[in-house]
Each structure stands twice: as structure tokens, then as C-alpha cells.
N, C-alpha and C. Protein backbone atom coordinates (compact mmCIF):
# COMPACT_ATOMS: atom_id res chain seq x y z
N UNK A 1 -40.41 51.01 -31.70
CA UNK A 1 -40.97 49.69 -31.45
C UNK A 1 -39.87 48.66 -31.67
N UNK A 2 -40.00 48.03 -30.80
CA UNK A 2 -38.78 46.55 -31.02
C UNK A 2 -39.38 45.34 -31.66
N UNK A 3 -38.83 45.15 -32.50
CA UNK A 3 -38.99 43.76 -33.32
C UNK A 3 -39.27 42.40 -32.56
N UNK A 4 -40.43 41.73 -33.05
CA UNK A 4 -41.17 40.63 -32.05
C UNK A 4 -39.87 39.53 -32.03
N UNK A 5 -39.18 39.85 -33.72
CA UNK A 5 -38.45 38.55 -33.97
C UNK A 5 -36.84 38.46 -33.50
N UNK A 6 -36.09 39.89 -33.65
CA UNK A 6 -34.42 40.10 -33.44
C UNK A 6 -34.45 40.89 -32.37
N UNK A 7 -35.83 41.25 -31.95
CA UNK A 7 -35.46 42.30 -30.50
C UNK A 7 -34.91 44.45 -31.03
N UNK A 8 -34.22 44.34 -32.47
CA UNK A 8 -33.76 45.41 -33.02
C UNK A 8 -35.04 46.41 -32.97
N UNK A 9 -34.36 47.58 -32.90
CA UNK A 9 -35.77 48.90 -33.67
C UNK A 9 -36.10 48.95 -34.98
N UNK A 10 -37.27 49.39 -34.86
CA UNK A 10 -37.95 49.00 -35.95
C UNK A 10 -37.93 50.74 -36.45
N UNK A 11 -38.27 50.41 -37.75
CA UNK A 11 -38.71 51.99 -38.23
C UNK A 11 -40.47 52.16 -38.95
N UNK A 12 -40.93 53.45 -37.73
CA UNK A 12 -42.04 53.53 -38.22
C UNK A 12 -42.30 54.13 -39.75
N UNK A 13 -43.85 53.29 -40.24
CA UNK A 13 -44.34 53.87 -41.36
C UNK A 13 -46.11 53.51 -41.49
N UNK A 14 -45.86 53.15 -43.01
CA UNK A 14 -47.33 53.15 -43.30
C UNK A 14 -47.11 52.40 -44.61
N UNK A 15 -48.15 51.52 -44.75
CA UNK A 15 -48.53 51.05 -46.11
C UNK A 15 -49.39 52.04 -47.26
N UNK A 16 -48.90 51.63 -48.39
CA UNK A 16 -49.80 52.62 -49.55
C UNK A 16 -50.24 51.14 -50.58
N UNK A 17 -51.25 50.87 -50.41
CA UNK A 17 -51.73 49.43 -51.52
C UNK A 17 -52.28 50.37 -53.03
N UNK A 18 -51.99 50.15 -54.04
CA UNK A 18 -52.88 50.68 -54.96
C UNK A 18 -53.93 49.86 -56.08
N UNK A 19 -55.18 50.40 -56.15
CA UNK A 19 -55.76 50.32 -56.36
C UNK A 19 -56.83 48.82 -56.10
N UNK A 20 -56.54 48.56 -54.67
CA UNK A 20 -57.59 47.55 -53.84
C UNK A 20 -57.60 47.71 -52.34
N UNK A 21 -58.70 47.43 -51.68
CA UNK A 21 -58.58 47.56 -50.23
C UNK A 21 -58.02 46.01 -49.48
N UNK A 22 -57.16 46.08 -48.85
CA UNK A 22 -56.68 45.31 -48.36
C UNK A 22 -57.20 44.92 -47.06
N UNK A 23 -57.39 43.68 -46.31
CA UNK A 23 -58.10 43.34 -45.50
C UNK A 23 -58.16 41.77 -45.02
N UNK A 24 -58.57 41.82 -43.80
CA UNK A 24 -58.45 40.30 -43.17
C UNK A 24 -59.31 39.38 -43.16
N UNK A 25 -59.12 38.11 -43.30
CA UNK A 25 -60.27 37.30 -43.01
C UNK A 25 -59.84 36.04 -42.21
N UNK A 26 -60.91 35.07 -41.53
CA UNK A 26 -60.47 33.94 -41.15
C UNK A 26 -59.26 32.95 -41.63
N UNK A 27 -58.69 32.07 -41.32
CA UNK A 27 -57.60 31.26 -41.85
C UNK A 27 -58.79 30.16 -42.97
N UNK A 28 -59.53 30.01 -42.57
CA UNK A 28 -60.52 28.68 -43.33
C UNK A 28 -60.94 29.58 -44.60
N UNK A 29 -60.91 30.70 -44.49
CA UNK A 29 -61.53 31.40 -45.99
C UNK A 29 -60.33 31.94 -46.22
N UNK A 30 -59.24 32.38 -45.90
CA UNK A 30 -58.00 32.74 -46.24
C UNK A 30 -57.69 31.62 -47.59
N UNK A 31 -57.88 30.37 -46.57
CA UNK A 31 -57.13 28.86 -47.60
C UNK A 31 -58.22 28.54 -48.80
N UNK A 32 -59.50 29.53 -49.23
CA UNK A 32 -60.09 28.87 -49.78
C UNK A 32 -59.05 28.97 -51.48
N UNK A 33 -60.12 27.73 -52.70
CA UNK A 33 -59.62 27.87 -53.30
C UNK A 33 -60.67 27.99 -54.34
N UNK A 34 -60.22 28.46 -55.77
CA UNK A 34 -61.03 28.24 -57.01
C UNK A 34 -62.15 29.59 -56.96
N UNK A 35 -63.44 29.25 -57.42
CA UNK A 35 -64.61 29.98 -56.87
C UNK A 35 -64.69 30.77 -55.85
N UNK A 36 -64.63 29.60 -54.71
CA UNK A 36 -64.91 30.01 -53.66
C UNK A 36 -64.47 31.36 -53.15
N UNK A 37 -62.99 31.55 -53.29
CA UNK A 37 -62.48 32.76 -53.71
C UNK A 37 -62.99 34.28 -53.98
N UNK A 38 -64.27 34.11 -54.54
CA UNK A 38 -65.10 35.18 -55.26
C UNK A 38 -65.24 36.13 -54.09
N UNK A 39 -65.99 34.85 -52.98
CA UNK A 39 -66.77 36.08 -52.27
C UNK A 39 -66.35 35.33 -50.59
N UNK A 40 -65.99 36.59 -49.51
CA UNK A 40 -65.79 36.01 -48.43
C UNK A 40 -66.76 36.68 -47.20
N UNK A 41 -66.76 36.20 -46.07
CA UNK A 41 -67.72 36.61 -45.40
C UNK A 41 -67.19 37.05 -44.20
N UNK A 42 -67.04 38.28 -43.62
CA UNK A 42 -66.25 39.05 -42.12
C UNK A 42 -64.95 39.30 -42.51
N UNK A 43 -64.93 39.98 -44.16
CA UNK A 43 -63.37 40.46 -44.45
C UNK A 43 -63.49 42.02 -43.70
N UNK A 44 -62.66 41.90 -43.21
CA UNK A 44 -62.24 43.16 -42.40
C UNK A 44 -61.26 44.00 -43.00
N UNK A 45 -62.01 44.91 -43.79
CA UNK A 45 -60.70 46.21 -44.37
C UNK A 45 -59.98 46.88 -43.28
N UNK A 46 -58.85 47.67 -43.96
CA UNK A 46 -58.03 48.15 -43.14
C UNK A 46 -57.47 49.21 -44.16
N UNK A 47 -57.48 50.49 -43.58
CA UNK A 47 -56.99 51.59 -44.12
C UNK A 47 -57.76 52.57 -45.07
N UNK A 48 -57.65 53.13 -45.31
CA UNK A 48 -58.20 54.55 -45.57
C UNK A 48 -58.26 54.86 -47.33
N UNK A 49 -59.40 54.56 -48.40
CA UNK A 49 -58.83 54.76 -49.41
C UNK A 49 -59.70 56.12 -49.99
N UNK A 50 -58.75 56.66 -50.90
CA UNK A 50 -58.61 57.30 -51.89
C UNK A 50 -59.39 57.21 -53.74
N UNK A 51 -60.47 57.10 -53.83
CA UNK A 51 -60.77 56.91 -54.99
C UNK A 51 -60.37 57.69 -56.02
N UNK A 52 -59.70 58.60 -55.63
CA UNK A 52 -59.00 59.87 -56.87
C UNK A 52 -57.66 59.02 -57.09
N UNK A 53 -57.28 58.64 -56.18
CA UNK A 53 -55.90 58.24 -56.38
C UNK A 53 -55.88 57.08 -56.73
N UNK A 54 -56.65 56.49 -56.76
CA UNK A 54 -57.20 54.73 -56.40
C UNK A 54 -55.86 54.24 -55.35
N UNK A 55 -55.79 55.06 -54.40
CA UNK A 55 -54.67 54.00 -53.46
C UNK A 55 -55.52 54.02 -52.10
N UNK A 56 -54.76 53.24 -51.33
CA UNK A 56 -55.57 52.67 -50.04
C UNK A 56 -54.09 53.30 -48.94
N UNK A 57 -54.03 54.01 -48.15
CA UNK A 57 -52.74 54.26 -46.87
C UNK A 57 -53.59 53.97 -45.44
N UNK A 58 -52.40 53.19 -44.99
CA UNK A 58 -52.42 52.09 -43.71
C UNK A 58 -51.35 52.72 -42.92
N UNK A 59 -51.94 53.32 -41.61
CA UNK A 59 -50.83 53.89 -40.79
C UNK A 59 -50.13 52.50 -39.86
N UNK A 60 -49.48 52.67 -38.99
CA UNK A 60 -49.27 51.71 -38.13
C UNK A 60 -48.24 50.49 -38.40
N UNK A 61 -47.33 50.84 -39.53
CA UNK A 61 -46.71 49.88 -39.97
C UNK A 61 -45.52 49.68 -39.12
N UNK A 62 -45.04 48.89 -39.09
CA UNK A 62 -43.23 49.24 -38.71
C UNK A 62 -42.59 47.90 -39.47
N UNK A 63 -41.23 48.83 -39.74
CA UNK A 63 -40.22 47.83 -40.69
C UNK A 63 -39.52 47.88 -39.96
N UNK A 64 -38.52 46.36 -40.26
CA UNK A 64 -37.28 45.48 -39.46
C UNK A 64 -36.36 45.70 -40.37
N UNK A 65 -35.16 46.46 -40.82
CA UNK A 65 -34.41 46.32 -41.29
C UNK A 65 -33.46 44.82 -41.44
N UNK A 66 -33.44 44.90 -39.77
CA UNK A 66 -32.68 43.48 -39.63
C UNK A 66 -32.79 41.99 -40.10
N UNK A 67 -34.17 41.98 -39.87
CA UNK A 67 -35.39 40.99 -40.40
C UNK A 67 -35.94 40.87 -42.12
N UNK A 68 -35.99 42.11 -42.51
CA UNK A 68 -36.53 42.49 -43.27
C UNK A 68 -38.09 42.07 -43.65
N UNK A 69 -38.79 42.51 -42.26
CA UNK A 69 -40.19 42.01 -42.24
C UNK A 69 -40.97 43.46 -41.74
N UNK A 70 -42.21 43.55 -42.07
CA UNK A 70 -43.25 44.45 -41.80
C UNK A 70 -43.74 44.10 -40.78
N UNK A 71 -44.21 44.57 -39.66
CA UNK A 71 -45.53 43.93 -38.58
C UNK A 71 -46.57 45.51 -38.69
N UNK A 72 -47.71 45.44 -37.80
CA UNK A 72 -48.45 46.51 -37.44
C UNK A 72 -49.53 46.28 -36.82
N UNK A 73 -50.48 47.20 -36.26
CA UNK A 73 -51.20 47.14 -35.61
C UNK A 73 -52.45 48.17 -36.54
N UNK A 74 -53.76 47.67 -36.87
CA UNK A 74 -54.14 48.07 -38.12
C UNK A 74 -55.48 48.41 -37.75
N UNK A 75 -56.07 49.57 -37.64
CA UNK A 75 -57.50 49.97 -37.82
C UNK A 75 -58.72 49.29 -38.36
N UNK A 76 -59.60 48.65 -38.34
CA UNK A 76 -60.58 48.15 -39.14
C UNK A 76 -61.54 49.01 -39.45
N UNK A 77 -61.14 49.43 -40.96
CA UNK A 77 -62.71 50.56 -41.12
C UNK A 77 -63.98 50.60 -41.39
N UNK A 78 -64.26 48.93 -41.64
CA UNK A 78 -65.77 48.48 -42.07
C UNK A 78 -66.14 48.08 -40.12
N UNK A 79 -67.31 48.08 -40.11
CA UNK A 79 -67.97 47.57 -39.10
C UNK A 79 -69.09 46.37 -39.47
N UNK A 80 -68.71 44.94 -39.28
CA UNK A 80 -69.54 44.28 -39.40
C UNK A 80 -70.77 43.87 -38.42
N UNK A 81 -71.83 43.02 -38.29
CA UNK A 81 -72.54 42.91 -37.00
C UNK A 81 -71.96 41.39 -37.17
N UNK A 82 -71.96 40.74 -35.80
CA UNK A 82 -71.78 39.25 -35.75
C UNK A 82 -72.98 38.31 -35.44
């Protein structure tokens, strides 16, 4: 895969988070602050966890050496309704 930012190859991988599921949400609940924080609404996990291990692995990664940045393209494993 070529880098969005230097054009260079990238090297494939995978993320390993431990012990939380990592996941997306809107920019307006991204920025929240304080409280609000607690609880969000259409967080979208990503990746596969492990409760023995307590770790979470995310295929789809790729690293920029050049850059030294991560990008990927990421599975969502919860299914919400809208």
C-alpha cells in the first residue's frame, strides 16, 4: 500500500490495544468534555478482543516509515440499528 501522505510503501500490520476496545465515534462526541465523556452514542468498535488476554488485535493497519504515521482500513464488530 502507498502512503496517502509521501506516496512511499507502507508496511503491513495490525494493532494490539490492551486491555480496552477501541472504537469510533462522531467528531461532536469525539470533542465532548467532562461527564459527558461517560457515555457515547454509535461508538463503533473495531477489532477482535481477547478476554484471557485482555487485549483487543486490529488487522488492516499499515505503517509509514517515512511519515511515521499509521493509516487502515478497520472492520466494525458491533452492529448498531440507526
Amino acid at each position: 500500500m502507498k502512503c496517502p501522505i509521501c506516496g512511499n510503501e507502507m508496511v503491513e500490520g495490525g494493532l494490539i490495544v490492551n486491555s480496552v476496545n477501541p472504537g469510533w465515534v462522531p467528531m461532536e462526541q469525539f470533542e465532548r468534555k467532562g461527564i459527558k465523556r461517560l457515555a457515547y452514542t454509535g461508538l463503533r468498535i473495531i477489532g477482535e478482543t481477547n478476554v484471557l488476554l485482555n487485549q483487543t488485535k486490529i488487522p488492516n493497519a499499515w505503517f509509514c516509515r517515512n511519515c511515521n504515521k499509521i493509516t487502515g482500513i478497520f472492520d466494525v464488530t458491533n452492529h448498531l440499528e440507526e
